[in-house]
Protein backbone atom coordinates (compact mmCIF):
# COMPACT_ATOMS: atom_id res chain seq x y z
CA UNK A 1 -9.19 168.15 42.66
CA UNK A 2 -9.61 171.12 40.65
CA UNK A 3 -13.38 171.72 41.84
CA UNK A 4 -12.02 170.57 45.01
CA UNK A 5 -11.91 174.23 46.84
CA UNK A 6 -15.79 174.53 45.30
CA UNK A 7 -16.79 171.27 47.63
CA UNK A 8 -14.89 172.04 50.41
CA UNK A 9 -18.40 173.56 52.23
CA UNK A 10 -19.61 169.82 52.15
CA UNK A 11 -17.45 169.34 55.57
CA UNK A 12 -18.01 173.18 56.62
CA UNK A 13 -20.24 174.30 59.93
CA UNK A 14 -19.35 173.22 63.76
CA UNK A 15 -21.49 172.35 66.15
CA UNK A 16 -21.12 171.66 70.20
CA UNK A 17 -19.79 167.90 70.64
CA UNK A 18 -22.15 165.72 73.24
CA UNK A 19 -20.55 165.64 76.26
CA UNK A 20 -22.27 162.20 76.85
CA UNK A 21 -20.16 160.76 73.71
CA UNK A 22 -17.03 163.15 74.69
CA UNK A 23 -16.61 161.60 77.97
CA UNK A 24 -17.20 158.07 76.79
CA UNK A 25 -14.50 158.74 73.66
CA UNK A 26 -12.05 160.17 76.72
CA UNK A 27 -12.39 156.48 78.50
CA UNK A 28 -12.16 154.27 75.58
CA UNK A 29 -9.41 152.67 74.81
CA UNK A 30 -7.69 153.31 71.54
CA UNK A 31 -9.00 151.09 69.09
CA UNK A 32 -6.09 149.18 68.18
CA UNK A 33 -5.57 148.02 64.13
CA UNK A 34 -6.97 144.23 63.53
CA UNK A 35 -3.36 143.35 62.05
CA UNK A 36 -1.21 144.88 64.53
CA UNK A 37 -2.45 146.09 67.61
CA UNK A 38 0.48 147.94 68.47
CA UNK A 39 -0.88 150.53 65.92
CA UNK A 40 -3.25 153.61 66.15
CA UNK A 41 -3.81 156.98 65.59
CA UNK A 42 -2.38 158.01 68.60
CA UNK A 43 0.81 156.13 67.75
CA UNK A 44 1.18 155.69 64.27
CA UNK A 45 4.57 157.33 62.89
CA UNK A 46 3.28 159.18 60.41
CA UNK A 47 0.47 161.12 62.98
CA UNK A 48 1.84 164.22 62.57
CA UNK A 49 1.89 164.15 58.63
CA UNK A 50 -1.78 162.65 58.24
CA UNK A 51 -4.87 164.03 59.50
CA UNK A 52 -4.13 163.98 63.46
CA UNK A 53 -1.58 166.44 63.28
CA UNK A 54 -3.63 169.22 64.61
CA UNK A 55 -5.38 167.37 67.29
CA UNK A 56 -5.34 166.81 71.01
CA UNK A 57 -5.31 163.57 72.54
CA UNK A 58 -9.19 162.72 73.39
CA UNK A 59 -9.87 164.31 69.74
CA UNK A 60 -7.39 161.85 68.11
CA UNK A 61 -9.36 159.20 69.99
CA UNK A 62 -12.73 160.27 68.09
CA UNK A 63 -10.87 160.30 65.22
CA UNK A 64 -9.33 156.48 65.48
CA UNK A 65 -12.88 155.81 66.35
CA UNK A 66 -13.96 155.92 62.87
CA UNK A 67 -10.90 154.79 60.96
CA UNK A 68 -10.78 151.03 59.14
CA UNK A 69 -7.57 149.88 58.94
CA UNK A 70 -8.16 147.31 56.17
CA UNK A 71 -5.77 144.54 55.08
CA UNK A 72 -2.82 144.42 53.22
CA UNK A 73 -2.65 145.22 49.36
CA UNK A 74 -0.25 143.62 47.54
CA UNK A 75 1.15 145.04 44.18
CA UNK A 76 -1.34 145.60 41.45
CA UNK A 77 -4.40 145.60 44.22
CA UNK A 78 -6.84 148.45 43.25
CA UNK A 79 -7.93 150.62 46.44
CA UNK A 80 -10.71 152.05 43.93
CA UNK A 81 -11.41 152.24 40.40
CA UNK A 82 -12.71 155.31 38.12
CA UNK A 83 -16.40 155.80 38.15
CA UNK A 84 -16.87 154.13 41.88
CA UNK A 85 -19.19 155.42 43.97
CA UNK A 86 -17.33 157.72 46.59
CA UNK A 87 -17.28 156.37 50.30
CA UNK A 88 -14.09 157.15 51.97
CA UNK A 89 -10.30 158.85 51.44
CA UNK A 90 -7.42 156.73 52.55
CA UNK A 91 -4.37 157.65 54.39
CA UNK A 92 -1.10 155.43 53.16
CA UNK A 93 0.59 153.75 56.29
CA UNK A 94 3.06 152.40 54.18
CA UNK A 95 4.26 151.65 50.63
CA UNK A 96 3.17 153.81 47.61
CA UNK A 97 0.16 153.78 45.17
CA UNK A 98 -0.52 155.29 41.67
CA UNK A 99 -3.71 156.89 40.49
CA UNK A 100 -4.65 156.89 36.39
CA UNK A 101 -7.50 157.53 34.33
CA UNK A 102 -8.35 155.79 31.85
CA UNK A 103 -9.80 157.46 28.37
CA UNK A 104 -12.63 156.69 26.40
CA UNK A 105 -9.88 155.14 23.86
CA UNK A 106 -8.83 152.44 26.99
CA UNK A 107 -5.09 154.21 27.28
CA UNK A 108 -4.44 155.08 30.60
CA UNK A 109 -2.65 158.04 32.30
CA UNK A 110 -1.14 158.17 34.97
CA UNK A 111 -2.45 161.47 37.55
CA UNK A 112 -0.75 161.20 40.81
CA UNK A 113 2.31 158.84 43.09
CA UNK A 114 1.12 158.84 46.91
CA UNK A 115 3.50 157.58 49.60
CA UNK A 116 2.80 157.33 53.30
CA UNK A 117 0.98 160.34 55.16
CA UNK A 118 -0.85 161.20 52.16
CA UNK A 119 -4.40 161.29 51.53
CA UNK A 120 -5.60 159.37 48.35
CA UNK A 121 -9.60 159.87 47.06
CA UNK A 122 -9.92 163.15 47.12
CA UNK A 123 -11.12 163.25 43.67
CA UNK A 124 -14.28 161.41 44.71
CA UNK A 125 -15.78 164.86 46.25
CA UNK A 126 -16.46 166.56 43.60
CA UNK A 127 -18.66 164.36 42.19
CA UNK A 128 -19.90 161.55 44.12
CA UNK A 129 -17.37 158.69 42.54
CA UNK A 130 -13.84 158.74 42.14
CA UNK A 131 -12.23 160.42 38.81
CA UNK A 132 -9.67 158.25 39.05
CA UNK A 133 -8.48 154.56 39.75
CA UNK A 134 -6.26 154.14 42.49
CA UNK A 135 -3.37 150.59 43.00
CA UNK A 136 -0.77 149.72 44.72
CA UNK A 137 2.57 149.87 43.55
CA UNK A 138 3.95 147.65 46.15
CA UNK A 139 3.12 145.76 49.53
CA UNK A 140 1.02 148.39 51.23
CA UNK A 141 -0.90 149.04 53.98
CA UNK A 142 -3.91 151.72 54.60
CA UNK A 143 -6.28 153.46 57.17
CA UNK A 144 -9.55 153.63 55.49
CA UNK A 145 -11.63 157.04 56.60
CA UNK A 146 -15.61 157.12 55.49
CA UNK A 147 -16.01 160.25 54.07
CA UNK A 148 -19.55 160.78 56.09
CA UNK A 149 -18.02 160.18 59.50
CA UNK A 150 -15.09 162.17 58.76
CA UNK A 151 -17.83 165.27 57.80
CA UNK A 152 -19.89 164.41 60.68
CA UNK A 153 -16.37 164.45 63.31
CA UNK A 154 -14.87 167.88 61.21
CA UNK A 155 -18.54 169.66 62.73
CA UNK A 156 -17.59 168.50 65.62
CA UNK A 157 -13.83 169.02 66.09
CA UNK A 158 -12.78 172.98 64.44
CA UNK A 159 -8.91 171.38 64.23
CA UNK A 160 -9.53 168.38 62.00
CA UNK A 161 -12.29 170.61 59.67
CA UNK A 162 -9.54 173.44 58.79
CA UNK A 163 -6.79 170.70 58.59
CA UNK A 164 -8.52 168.63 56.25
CA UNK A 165 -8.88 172.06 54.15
CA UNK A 166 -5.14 172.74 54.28
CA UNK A 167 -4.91 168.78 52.81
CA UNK A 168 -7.50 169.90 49.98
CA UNK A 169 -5.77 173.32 49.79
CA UNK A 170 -2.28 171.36 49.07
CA UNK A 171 -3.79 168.91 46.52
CA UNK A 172 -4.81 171.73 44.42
CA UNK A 173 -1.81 173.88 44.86
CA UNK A 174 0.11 169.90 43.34
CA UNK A 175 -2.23 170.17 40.58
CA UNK A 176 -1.22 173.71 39.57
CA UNK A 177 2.48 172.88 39.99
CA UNK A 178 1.95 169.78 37.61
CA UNK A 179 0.15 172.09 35.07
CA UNK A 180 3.19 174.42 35.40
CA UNK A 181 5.50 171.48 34.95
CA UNK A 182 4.12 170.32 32.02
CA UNK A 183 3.29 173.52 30.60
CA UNK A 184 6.72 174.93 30.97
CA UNK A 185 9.56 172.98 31.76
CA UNK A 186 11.75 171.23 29.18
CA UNK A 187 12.08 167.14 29.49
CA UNK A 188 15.27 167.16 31.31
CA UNK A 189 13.35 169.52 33.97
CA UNK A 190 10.45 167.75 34.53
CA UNK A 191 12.47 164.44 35.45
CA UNK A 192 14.92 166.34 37.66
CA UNK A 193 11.68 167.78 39.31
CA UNK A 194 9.61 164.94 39.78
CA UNK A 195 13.36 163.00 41.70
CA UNK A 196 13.56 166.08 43.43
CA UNK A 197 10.15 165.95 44.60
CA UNK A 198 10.30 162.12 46.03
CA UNK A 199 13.70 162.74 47.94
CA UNK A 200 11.87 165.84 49.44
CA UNK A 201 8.56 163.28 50.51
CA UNK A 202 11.14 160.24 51.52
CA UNK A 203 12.45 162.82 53.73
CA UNK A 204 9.69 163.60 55.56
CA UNK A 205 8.93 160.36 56.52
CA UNK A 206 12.32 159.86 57.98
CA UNK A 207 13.18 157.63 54.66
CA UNK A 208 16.88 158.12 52.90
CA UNK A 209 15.87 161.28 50.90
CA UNK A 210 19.09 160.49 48.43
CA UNK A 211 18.75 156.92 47.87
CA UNK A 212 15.15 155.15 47.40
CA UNK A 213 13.76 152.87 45.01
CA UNK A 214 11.45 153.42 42.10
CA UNK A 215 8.35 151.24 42.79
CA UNK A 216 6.79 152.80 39.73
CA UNK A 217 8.05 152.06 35.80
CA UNK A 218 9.51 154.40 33.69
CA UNK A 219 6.26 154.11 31.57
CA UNK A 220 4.33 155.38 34.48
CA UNK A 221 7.07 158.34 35.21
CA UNK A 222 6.70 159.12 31.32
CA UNK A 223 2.47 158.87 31.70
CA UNK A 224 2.89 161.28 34.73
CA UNK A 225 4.89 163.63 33.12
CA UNK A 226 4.11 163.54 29.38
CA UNK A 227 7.18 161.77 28.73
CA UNK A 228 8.04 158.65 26.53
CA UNK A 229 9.25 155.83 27.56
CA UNK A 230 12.30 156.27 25.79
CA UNK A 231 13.21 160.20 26.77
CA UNK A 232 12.75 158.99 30.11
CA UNK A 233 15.16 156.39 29.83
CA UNK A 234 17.58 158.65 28.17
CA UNK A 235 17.08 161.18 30.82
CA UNK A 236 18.16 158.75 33.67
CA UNK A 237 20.88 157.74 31.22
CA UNK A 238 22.36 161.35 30.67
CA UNK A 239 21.98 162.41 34.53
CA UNK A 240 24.11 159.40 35.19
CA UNK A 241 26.68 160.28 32.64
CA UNK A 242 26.73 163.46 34.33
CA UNK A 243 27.39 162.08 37.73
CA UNK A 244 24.20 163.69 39.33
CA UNK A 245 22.58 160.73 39.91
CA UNK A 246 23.72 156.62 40.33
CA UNK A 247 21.01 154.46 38.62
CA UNK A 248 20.62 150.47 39.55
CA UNK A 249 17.54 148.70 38.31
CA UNK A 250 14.98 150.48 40.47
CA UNK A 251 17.36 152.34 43.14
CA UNK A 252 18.20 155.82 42.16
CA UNK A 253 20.59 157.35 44.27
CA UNK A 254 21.03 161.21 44.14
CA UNK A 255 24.88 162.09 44.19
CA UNK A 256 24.56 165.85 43.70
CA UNK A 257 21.08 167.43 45.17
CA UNK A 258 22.53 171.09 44.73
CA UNK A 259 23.40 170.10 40.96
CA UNK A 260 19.34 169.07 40.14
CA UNK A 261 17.93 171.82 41.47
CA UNK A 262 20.48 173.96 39.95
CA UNK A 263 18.88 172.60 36.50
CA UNK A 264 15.16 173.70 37.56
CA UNK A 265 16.12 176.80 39.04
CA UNK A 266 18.31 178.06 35.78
């Protein structure tokens, strides 16, 4: 995303919506999703986290016009993989997903976590196929967008153009924080950081924000942050110890928030 703010023109201009196609949109019915019709833009929990949150109710209806809300992935299941051709970004209903690249060596890295609301594929812009591959960590679920229908609705509709920005604004503000993070901070820092940073995203989807599970390994945390596997391990170890933090298998439970952030903020 770092030539992200350089492509962002590619969805730039407005123009005046049909009012053929604008009353037709206002009388359809929202397309429901093909495994659980209960479920659509207009009432998907997360609405006000993912791209409708800036949008009326007959523009949300254009919008769930051009969503695919594919089938399940189950654990391992690539959404993408680096090198693809770029077609579409994908909002996370629910579960979480890693993104990696792989070198010219084979050894992968590990970029970016996504959990529901957020946007995954943004990478492809840039350059016409992903930078990245993309899998899911766990059972998960997605709304597929195609990138040229989402371009082709942002002309139309001013509030989905400049929020889409503010999501390609954010992803490169993440990218600046992670260079900062691994830059700067000592080992202890970045782990307290990156904990900090999922109880702050569990929160916002109304998930515990001081008790969640790890779907991702302590290789991919160390990948992430430019860890081993081992100082990793010790880290979770000595937080423990410490009584900041309860670890079980995958569960980490946060038993002193004011503690962590007291160790980033010194």
């Amino acid at each position: 995303m770092s030539s992200a703010n350089e492509n962002a023109g590619r969805v730039a201009g407005i123009r005046r919506i049909d009012p053929i196609r604008a009353a037709n949109v206002a009388q359809a019915a929202t397309r429901p999703c093909p495994h659980n019709s209960a479920i659509s833009c207009s009432n998907c929990r997360l609405n006000e986290l993912c791209l409708p949150i800036a949008l009326n109710k007959a523009e949300i209806h254009q919008l769930d016009e051009i969503v695919q809300r594919n089938r399940p992935l189950k654990k391992g299941d690539h959404l993408y993989r680096q090198n693809d051709p770029f077609k579409s970004v994908f909002a996370v209903r629910s579960g979480s997903f890693k993104s990696y690249v792989l070198g010219s060596d084979g050894q992968g890295r590990v970029t970016a976590f996504y959990m529901p609301g957020e946007i995954i594929g943004m990478d492809g812009i840039a350059g016409g196929s992903y930078a990245n591959s993309t899998s899911a960590l766990e059972h998960a679920s997605v709304c597929e967008i195609p990138f040229t229908q989402l371009e082709k609705l942002s002309r139309e509709l001013p509030n989905l153009q400049h929020h889409f920005f503010a999501i390609m604004g954010n992803e490169i503000a993440k990218d600046q924080q992670i260079h900062t993070l691994l830059s700067s901070y000592t080992a202890e820092e970045r782990i307290v950081s990156f904990l900090l940073s999922l109880s702050s995203r569990y929160s916002r989807v109304s998930l515990a924000p001081d008790k969640f599970l790890l779907h991702m390994t302590r290789g991919d945390i160390g990948e992430f942050l430019g860890l081993t596997l081992e100082t990793v391990s010790r880290i979770f170890t000595a937080l423990q110890k410490k009584g900041l933090i309860a670890v079980k298998n995958k569960e980490i439970e946060i038993l002193d928030i004011a503690k962590l952030r007291a160790i980033i903020t010194n």
